[in-house]
Protein backbone atom coordinates (compact mmCIF):
# COMPACT_ATOMS: atom_id res chain seq x y z
CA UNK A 1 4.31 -12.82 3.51
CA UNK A 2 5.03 -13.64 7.42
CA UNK A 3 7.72 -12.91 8.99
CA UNK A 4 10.64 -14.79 11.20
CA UNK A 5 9.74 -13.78 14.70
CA UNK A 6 9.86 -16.72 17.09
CA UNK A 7 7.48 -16.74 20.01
CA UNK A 8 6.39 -19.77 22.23
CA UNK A 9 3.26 -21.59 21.86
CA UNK A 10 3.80 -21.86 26.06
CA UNK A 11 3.47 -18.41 26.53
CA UNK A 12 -0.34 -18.82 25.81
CA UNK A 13 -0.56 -21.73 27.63
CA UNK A 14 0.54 -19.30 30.85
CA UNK A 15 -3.01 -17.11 30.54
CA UNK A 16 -5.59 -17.91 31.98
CA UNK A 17 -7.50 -20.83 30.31
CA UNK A 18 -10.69 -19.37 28.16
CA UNK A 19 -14.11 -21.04 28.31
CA UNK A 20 -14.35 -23.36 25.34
CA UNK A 21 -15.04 -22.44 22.15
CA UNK A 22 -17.94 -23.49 20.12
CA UNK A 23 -16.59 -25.18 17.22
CA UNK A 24 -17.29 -22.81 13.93
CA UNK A 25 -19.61 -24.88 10.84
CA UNK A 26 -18.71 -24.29 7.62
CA UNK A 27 -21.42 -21.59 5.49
CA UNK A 28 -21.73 -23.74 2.50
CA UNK A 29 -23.62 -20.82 0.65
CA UNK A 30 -20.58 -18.72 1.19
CA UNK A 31 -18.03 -21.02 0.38
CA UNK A 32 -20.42 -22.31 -2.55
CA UNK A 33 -20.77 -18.09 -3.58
CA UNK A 34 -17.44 -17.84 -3.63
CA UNK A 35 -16.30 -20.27 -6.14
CA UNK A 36 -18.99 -20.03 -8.32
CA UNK A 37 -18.85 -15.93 -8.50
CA UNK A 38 -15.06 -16.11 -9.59
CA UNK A 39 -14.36 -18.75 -11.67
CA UNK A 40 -13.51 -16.35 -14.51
CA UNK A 41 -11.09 -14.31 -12.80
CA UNK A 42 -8.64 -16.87 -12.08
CA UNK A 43 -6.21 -16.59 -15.05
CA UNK A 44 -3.33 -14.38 -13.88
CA UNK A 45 -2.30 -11.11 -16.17
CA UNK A 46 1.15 -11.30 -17.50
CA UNK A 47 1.98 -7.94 -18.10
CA UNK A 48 0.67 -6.95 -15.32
CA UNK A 49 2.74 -9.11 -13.26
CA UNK A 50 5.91 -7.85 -14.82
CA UNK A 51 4.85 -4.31 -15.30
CA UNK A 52 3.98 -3.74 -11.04
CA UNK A 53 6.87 -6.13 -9.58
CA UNK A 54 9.23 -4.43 -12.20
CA UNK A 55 8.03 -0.83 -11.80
CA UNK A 56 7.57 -1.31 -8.07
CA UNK A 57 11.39 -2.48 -7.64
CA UNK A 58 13.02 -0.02 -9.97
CA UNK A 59 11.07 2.75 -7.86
CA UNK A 60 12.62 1.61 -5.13
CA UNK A 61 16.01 1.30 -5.94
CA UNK A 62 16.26 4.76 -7.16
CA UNK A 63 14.67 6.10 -4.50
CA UNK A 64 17.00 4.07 -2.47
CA UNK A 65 20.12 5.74 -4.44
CA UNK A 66 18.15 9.15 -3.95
CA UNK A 67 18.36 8.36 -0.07
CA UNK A 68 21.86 6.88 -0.12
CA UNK A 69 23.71 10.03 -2.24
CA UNK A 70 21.28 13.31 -1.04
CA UNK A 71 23.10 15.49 1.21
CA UNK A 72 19.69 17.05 1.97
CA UNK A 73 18.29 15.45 5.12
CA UNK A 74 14.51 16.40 3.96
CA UNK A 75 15.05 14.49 0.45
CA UNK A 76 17.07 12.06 2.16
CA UNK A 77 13.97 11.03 4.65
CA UNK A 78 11.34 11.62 1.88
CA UNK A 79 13.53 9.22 -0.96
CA UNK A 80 13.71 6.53 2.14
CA UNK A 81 10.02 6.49 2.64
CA UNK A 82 8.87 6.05 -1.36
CA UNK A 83 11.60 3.08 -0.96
CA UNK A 84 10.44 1.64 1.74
CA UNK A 85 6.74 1.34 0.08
CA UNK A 86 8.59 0.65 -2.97
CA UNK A 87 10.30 -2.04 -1.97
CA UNK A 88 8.33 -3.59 0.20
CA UNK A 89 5.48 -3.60 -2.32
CA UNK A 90 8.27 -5.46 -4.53
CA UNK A 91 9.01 -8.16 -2.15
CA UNK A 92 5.59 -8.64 -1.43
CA UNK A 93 5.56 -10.44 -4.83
CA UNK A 94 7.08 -13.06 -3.37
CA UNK A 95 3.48 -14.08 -1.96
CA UNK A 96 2.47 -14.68 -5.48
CA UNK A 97 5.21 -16.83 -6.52
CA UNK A 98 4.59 -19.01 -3.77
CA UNK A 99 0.74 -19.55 -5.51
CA UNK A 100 1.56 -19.32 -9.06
CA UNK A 101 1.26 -21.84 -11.77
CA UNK A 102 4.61 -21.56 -12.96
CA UNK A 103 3.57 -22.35 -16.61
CA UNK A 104 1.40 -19.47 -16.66
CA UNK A 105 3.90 -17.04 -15.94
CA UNK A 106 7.06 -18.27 -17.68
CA UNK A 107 10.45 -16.91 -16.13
CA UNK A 108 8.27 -14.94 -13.50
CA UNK A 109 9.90 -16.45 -10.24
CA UNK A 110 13.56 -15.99 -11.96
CA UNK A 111 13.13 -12.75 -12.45
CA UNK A 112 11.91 -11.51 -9.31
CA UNK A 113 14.27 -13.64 -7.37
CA UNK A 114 17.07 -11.81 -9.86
CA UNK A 115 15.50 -8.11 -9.15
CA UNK A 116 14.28 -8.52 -5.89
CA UNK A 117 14.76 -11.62 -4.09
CA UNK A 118 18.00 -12.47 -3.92
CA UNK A 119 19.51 -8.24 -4.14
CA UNK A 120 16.83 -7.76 -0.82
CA UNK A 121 18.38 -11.63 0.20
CA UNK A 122 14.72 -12.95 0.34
CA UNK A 123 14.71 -15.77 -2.57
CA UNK A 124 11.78 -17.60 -3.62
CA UNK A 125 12.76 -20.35 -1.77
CA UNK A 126 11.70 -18.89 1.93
CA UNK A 127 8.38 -18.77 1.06
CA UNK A 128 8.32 -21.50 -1.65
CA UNK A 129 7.12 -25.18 -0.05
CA UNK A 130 6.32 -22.82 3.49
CA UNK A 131 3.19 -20.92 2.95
CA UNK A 132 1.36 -23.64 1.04
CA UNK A 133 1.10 -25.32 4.45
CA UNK A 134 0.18 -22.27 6.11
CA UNK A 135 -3.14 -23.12 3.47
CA UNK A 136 -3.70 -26.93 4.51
CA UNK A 137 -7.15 -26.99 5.61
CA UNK A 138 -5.58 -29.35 8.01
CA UNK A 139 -2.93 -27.52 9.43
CA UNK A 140 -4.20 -23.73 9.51
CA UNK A 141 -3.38 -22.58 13.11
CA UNK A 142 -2.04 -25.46 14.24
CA UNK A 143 1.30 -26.71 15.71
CA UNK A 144 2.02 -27.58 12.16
CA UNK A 145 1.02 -24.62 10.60
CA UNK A 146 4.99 -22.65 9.80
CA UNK A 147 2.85 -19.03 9.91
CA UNK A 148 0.52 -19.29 12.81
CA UNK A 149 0.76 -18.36 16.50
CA UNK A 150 -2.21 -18.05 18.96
CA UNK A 151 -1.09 -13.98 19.65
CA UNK A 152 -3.92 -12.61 20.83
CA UNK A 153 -4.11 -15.58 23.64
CA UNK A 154 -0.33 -14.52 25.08
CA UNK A 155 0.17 -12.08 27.07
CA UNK A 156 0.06 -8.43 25.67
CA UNK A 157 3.97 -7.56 25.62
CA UNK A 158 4.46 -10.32 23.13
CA UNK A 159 2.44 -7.76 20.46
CA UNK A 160 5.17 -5.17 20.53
CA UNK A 161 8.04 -7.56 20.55
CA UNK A 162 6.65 -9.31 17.65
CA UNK A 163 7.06 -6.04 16.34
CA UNK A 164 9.98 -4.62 17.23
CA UNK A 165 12.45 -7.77 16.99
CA UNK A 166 11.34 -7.77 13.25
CA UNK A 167 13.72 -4.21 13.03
CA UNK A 168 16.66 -7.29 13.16
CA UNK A 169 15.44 -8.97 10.04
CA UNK A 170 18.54 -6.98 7.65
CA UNK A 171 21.05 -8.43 10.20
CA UNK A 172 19.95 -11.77 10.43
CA UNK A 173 19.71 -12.04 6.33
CA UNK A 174 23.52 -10.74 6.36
CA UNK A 175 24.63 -13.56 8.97
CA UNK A 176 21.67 -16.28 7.45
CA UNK A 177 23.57 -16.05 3.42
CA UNK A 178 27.05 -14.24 3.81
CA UNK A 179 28.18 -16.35 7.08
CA UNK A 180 26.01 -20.06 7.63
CA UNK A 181 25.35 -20.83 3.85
CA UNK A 182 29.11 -20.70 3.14
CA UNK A 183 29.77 -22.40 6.24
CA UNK A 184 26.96 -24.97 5.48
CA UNK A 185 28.78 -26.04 2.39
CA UNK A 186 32.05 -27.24 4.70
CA UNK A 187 30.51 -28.07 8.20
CA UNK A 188 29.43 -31.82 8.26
CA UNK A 189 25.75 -31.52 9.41
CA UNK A 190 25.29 -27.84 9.43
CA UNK A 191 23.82 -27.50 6.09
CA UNK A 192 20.58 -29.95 7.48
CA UNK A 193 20.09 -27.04 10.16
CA UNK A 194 20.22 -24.18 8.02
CA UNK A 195 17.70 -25.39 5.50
CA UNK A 196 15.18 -27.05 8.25
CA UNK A 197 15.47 -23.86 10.08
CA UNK A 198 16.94 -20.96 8.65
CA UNK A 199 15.03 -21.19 4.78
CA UNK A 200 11.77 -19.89 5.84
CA UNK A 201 10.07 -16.81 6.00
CA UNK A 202 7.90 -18.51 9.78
CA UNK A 203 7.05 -17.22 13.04
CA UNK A 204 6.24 -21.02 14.33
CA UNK A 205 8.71 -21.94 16.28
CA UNK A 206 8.53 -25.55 15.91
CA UNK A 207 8.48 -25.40 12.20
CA UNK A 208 10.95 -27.61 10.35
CA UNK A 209 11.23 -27.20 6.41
CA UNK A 210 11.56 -30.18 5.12
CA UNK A 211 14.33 -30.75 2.43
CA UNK A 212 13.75 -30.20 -1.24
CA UNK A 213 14.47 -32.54 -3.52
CA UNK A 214 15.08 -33.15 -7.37
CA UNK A 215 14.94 -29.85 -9.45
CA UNK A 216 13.54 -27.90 -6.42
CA UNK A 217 16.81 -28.86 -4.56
CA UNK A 218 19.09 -28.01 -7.29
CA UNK A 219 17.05 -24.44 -7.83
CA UNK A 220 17.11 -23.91 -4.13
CA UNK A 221 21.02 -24.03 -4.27
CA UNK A 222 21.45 -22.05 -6.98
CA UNK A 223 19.56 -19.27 -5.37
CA UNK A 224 21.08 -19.88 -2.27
CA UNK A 225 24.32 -19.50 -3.76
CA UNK A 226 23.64 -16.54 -5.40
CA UNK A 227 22.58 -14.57 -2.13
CA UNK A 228 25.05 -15.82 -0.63
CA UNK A 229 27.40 -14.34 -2.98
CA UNK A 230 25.60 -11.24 -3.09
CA UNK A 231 25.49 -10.89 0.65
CA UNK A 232 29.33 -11.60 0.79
CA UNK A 233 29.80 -9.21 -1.73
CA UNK A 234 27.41 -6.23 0.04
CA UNK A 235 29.73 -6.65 3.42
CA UNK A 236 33.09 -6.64 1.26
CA UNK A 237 32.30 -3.10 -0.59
CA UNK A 238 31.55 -1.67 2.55
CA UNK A 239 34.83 -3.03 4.31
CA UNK A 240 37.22 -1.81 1.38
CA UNK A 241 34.58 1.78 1.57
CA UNK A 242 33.23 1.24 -2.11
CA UNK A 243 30.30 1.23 -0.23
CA UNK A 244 30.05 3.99 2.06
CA UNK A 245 29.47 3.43 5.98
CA UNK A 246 26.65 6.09 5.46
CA UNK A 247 25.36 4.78 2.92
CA UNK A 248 25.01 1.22 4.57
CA UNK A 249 23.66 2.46 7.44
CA UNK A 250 20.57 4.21 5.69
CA UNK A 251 19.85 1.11 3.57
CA UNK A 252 19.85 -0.91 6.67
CA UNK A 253 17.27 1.21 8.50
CA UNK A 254 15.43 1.38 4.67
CA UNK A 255 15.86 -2.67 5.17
CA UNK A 256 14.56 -3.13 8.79
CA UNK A 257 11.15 -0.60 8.02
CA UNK A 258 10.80 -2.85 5.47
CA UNK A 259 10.67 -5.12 7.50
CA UNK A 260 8.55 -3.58 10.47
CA UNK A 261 5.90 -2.56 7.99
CA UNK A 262 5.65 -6.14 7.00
CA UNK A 263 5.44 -7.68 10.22
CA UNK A 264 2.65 -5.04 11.24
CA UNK A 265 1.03 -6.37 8.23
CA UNK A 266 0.88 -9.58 9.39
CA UNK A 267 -0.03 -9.22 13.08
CA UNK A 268 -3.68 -7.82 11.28
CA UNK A 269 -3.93 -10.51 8.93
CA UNK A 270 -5.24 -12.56 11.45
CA UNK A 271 -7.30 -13.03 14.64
CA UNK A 272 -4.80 -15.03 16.04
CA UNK A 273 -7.20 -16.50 18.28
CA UNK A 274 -6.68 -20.77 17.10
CA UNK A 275 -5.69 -22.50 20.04
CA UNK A 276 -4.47 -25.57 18.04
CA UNK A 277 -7.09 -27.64 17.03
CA UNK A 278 -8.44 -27.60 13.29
CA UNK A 279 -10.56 -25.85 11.66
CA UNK A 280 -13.08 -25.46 9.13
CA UNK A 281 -12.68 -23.31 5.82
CA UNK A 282 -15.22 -20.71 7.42
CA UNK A 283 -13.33 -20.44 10.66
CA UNK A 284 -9.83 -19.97 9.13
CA UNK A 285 -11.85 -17.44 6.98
CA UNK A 286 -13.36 -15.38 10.12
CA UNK A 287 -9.92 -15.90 12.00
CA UNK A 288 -8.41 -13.71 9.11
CA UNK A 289 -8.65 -10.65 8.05
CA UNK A 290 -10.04 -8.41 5.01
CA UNK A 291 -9.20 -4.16 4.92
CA UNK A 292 -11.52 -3.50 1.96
CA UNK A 293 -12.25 -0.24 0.25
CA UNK A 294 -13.21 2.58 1.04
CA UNK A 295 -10.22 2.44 3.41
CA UNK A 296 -6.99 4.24 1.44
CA UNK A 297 -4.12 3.13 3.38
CA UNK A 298 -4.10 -0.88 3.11
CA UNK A 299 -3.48 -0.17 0.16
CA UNK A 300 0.04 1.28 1.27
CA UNK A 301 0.86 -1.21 4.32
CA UNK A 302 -1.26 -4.11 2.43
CA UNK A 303 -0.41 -3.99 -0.95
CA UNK A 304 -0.73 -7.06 -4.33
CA UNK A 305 -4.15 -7.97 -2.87
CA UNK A 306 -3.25 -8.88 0.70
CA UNK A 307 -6.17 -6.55 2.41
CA UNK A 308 -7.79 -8.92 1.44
CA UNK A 309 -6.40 -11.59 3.65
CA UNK A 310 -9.30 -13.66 4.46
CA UNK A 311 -10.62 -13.41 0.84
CA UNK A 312 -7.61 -14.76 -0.24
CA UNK A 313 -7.60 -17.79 2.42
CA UNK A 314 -11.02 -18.98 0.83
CA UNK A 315 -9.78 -18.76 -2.71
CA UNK A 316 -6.10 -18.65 -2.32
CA UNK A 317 -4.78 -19.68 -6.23
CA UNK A 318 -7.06 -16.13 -7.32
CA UNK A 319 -4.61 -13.83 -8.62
CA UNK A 320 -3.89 -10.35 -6.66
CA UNK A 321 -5.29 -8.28 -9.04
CA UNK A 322 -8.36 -10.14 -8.94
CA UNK A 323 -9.28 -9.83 -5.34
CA UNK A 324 -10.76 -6.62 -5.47
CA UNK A 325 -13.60 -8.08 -8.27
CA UNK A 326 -14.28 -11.46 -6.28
CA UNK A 327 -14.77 -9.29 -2.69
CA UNK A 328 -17.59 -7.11 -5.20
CA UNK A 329 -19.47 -9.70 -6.81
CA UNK A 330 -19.44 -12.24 -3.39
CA UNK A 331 -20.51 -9.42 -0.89
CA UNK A 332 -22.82 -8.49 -3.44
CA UNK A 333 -24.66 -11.79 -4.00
CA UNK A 334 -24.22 -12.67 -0.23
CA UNK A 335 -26.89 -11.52 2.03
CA UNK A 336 -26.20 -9.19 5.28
CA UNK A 337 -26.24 -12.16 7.90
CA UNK A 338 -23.34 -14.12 5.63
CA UNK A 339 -20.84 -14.76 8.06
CA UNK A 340 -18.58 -13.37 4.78
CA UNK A 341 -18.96 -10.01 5.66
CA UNK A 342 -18.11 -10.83 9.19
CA UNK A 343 -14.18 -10.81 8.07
CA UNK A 344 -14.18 -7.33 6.80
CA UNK A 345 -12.35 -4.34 9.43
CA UNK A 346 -12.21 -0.76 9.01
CA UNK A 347 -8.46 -0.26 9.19
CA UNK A 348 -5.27 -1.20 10.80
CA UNK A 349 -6.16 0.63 14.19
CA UNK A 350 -9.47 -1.14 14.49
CA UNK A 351 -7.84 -4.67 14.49
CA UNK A 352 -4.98 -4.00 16.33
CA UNK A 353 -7.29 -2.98 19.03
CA UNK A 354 -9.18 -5.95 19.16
CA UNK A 355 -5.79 -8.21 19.52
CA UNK A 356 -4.86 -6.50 22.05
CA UNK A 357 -8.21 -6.39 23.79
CA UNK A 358 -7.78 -9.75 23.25
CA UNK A 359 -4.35 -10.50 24.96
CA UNK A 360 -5.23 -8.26 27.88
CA UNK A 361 -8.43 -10.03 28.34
CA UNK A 362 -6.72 -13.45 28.27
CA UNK A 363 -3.79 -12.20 31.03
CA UNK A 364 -5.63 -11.38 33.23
């Protein structure tokens, strides 16, 4: 899941202007290796599905009402962290909907926009007909790509900010469903903007969603409607003090690490380092990240497959929980020199480091 940071394209345009870059061939072995190895592992598990976004989300909310109600400051920090990984682990689900056959998990999408989408005022719908494109062998780190900016070739005090304006996400959901969807409904022409560019989980600036239409329209309403409700409702409790001030506050920091932790998460899913043009399946794979095992804590800040980021860019409808198998058998059968194993970091640190090696490198 990316987030909604907007950064200009021109600010890597400023640095100085890199030799050029030999154009990356795909490995057909590897590419080959990888569909053949995994071909059995791509029907998604059910009850596994419901059991982890389920679990995952109930964790969280109690935690959450742990946080919210303690008068302990200890247990009050210690509930808000389990949330946070709760929660975010919940929403993170919403990365699956967006690649899920429907028909093989019935009701899946309703329920986690019911439990967690619209209640954490993230529907379906901001990721739904958005990331898909982010997967276009044409369009991956491109000007049309809704989830792809060339970070690493701006200059270095973009990296923080991309952080740290993500801390605003909470507040911008309040105004995006409790004050322009109502508004969108009655404005002639405002409803146009706030689906083109307010629907979508991007950090491309020049991203426009396009419109849905038919059932996809009507569904995309109905949620909408439904945050928007919610969201109304959220900001009226705490007005007439059903909801405590307190309370609010905490679930709004809860909200924003949320957030941070996600947008962390994707600064080291990729390389960053596409300057526009296409590219081949191999180079969107070794422009993207894997955190594989025996590394603990992706599983934490990278959770329902996505350390393995670049894995998942070369088979992309694989199911989470199947990740972890495919990255076995394929670096298994693949031999040392495979560019596949090329993809694979150490941690969070060690990839952060090299982005920002990277952007200082290109300032100068």
């Amino acid at each position: 899941m990316e987030s909604t940071l907007s950064l200009d394209r021109a600010s890597a345009n400023a640095a100085v202007a890199p030799a050029p870059r030999v154009p990356i061939a795909d490995d057909k072995a590897m590419l080959r290796a990888a569909a053949e190895l995994t071909r059995d592992l791509i029907a998604p598990r059910p009850g596994l599905y419901w059991a982890d976004m389920v679990g995952s989300a109930l964790i969280g909310y109690a935690a959450l009402a742990v946080a919210v109600t303690a008068s302990s400051g200890g247990v009050t920090v210690v509930a808000s962290v389990v949330a946070v990984l709760a929660l975010y682990r919940a929403l993170l689900f919403i990365h699956e909907v967006s690649h899920m056959k429907h028909s093989a998990l019935p009701r899946f999408r309703e329920g986690w926009n019911a439990l967690v989408g619209v209640p954490m005022l993230t529907p379906a719908f901001m990721y739904e007909g958005v990331h898909n494109l982010h997967h276009a062998k044409t369009r991956y780190g491109t000007a049309e790509d809704p989830e792809y900016l060339p970070l690493a070739l701006m200059k270095p005090w973009t990296l923080p900010a991309f952080i740290l304006v993500s801390a605003l996400a909470p507040l911008g959901l309040l105004i995006r469903f409790a004050i322009l969807s109502p508004l969108s409904w009655i404005v002639p022409g405002l409803r146009k903007i706030v689906v083109e560019r307010y629907s979508a989980l991007a950090i491309n600036p020049q991203f426009r969603r396009r419109m849905p239409e038919g059932e996809a329209l009507r569904r995309f309403n109905r949620t909408d409607t439904a945050a928007s409700i919610w969201a109304i409702a959220l900001i009226a409790m705490v007005a007439i003090g059903i909801i405590p001030v307190r309370g609010f506050a905490i679930g709004f920091v809860i909200g924003s690490a949320v957030a941070v932790l996600n947008q962390v998460r994707t600064l080291v899913a990729h390389l960053w380092e596409n300057e526009g043009e296409q590219m081949t399946v191999t180079a969107q794979y070794l422009d993207s990240v894997n955190v594989p095992p025996p590394a603990l804590l992706p599983g934490l800040w990278a959770p329902v497959g996505l350390r393995y980021h670049a894995l998942h860019h070369l088979l992309p409808s694989l199911p989470y929980h199947a990740l972890g198998e495919a990255h076995r058998r394929i670096s298994a059968a693949l031999t040392p020199d495979s560019p596949y194993h090329k993809a694979s970091y150490t941690g969070l640190p060690t990839v952060m480091a090299k982005i920002g090696m990277s952007t200082i490198r290109r300032g100068k």
